[in-house]
Protein backbone atom coordinates (compact mmCIF):
# COMPACT_ATOMS: atom_id res chain seq x y z
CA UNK A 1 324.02 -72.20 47.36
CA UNK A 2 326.38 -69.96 45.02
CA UNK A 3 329.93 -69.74 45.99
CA UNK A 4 330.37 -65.96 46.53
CA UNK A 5 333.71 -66.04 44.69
CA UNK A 6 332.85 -67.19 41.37
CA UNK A 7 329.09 -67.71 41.65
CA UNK A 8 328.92 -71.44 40.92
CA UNK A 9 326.00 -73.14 41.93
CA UNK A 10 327.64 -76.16 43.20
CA UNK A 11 329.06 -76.41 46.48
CA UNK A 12 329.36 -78.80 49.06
CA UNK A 13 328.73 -78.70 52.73
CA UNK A 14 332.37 -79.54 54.55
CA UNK A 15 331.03 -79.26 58.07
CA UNK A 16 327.97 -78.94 59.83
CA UNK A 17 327.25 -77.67 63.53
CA UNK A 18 324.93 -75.34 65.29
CA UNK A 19 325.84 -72.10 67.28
CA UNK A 20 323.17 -70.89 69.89
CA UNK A 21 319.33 -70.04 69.09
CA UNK A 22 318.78 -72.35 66.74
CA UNK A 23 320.65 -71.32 63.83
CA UNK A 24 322.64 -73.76 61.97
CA UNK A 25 326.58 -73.20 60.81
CA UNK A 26 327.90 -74.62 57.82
CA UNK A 27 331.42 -74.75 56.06
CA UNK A 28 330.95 -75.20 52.38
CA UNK A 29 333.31 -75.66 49.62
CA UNK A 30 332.74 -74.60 46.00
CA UNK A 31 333.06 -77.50 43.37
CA UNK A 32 334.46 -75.20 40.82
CA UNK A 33 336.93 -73.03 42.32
CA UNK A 34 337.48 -74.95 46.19
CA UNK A 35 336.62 -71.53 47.45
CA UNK A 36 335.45 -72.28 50.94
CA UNK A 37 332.69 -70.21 52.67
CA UNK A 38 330.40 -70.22 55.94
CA UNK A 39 326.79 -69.81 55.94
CA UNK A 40 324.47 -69.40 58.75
CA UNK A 41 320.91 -71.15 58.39
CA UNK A 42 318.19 -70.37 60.29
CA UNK A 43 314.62 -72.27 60.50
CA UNK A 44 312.07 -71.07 58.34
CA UNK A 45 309.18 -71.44 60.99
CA UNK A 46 311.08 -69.06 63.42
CA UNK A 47 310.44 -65.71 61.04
CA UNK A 48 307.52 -64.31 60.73
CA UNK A 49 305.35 -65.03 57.51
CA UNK A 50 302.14 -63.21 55.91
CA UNK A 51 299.34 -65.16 54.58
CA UNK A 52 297.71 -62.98 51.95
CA UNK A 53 294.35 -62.99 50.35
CA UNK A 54 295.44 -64.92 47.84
CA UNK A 55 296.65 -68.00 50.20
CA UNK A 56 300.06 -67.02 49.05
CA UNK A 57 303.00 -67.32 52.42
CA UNK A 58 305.80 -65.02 52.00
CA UNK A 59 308.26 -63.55 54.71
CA UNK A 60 306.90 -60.61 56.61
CA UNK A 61 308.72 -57.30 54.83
CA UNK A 62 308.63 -54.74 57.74
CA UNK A 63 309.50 -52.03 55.03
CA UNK A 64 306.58 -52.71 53.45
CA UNK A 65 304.78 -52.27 56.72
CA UNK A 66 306.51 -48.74 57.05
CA UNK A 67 306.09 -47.91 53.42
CA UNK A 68 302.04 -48.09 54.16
CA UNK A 69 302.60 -45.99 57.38
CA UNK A 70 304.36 -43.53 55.56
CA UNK A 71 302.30 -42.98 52.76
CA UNK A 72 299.45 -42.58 55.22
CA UNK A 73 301.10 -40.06 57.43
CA UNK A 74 302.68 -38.27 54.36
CA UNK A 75 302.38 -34.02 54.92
CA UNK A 76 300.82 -34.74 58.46
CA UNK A 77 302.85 -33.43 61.53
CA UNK A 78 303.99 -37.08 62.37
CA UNK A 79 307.65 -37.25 62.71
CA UNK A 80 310.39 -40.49 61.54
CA UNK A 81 310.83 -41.36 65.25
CA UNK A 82 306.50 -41.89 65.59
CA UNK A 83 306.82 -44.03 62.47
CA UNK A 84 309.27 -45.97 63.62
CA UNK A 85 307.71 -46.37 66.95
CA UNK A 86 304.59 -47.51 65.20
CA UNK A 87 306.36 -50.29 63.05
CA UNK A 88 307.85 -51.54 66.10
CA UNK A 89 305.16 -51.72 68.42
CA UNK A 90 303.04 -53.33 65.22
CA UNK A 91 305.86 -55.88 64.67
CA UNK A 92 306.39 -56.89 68.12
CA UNK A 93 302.02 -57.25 68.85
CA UNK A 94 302.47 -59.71 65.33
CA UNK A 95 304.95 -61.46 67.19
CA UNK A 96 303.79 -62.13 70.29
CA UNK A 97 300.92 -64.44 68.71
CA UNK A 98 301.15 -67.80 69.15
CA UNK A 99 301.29 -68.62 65.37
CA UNK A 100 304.62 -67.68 62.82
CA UNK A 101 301.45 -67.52 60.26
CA UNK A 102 299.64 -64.04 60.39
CA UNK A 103 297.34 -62.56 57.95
CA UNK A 104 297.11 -59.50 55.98
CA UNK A 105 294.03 -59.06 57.47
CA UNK A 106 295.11 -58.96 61.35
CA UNK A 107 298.31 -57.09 59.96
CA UNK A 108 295.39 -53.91 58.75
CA UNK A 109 293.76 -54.25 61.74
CA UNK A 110 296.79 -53.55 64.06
CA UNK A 111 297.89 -50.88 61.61
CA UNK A 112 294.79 -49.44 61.93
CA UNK A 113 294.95 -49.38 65.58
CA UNK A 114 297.55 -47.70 65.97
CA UNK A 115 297.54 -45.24 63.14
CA UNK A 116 294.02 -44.06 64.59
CA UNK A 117 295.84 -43.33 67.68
CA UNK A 118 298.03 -41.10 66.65
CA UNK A 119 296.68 -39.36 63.87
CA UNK A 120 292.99 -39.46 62.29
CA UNK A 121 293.40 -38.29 59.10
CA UNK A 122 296.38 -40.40 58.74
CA UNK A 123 293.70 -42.92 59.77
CA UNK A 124 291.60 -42.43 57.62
CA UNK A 125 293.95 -42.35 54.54
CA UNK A 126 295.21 -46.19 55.44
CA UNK A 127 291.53 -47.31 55.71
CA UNK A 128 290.70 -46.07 52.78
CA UNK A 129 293.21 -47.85 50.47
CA UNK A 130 293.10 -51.23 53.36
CA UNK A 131 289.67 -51.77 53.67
CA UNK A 132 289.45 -50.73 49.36
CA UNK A 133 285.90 -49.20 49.86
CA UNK A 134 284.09 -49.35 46.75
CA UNK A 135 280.93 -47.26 48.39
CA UNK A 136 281.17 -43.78 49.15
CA UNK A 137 278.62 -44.50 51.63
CA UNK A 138 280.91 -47.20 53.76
CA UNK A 139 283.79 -43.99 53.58
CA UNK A 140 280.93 -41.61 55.05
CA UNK A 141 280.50 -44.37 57.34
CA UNK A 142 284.06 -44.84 58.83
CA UNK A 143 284.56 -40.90 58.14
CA UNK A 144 281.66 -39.93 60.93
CA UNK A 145 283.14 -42.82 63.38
CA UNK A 146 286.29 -41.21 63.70
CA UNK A 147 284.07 -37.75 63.87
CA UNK A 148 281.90 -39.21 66.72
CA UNK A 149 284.76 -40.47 68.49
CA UNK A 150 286.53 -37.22 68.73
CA UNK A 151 283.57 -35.28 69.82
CA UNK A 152 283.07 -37.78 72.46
CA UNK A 153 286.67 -37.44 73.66
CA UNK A 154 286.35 -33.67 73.72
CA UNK A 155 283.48 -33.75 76.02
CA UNK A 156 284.99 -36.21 78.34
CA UNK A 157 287.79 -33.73 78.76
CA UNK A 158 285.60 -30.80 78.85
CA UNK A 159 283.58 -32.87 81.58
CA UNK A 160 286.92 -33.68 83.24
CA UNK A 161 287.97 -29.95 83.42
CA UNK A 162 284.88 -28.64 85.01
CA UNK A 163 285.02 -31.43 87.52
């Protein structure tokens, strides 16, 4: 731990106790210039963390998460406050799992989800780059999907309006 007054890398802890939720408190003193500081510790298994393809662990970055929403909705009539409903809802169904340990994998999925929901070509654009299709053919694929689906959704309300 630096000391945030001179940035000396030796310190000491003075005192230890915990506040509520988990988190641990800590007095510290630097060696160097007696500067005393208090830092606030929480357990690593309580954040979220990202496995990636790799097998790498790192903390989940929910502007990263956004960054990827944004590029996909960028010049498409989806506003900030849709975007940041989308993180949230994305980030709270990733938390709600039983495991601190998600994938990049289930992190696409639910991105995918929800992006399709709101915004098809927007949709598209994240699948694209996510699923990294090296086949025009598996593009066409996904393309005609999202083309069926809306046809079928415009006949069920064309059904539903005549009814």
């Amino acid at each position: 731990m630096d000391c945030p007054d001179c940035s000396h890398d030796r310190t000491r802890v003075v005192d230890t106790g915990t506040t509520d939720s988990m988190t641990v408190r800590r007095r510290r003193e630097c060696q160097r210039c007696s500067f005393r500081f208090t830092t606030y510790e929480r357990p690593e298994w309580d954040t979220l963390q990202v496995k990636k393809r790799d097998g790498r662990i790192e903390s989940f970055a929910r502007a990263k998460l956004r960054a990827g929403i944004e590029r996909a909705v960028e010049k498409r009539p989806v506003d900030e406050d849709t975007v940041t409903d989308l993180v949230d809802r994305i980030e709270t169904r990733l938390r709600d799992r039983d495991t601190r340990i998600v994938s990049t994998t289930a992190i696409g999925d639910l991105t995918s989800q929800e992006l399709r929901a709101v915004d098809k070509v927007a949709y598209i654009r994240f699948v694209s780059v996510y699923r990294a299709f090296s086949d025009p053919e598996e593009f066409l694929r996904e393309l005609d999907a999202v083309l069926e689906g809306e046809h079928d959704d415009a006949s069920n309300s064309t059904e539903s309006d005549t009814t």
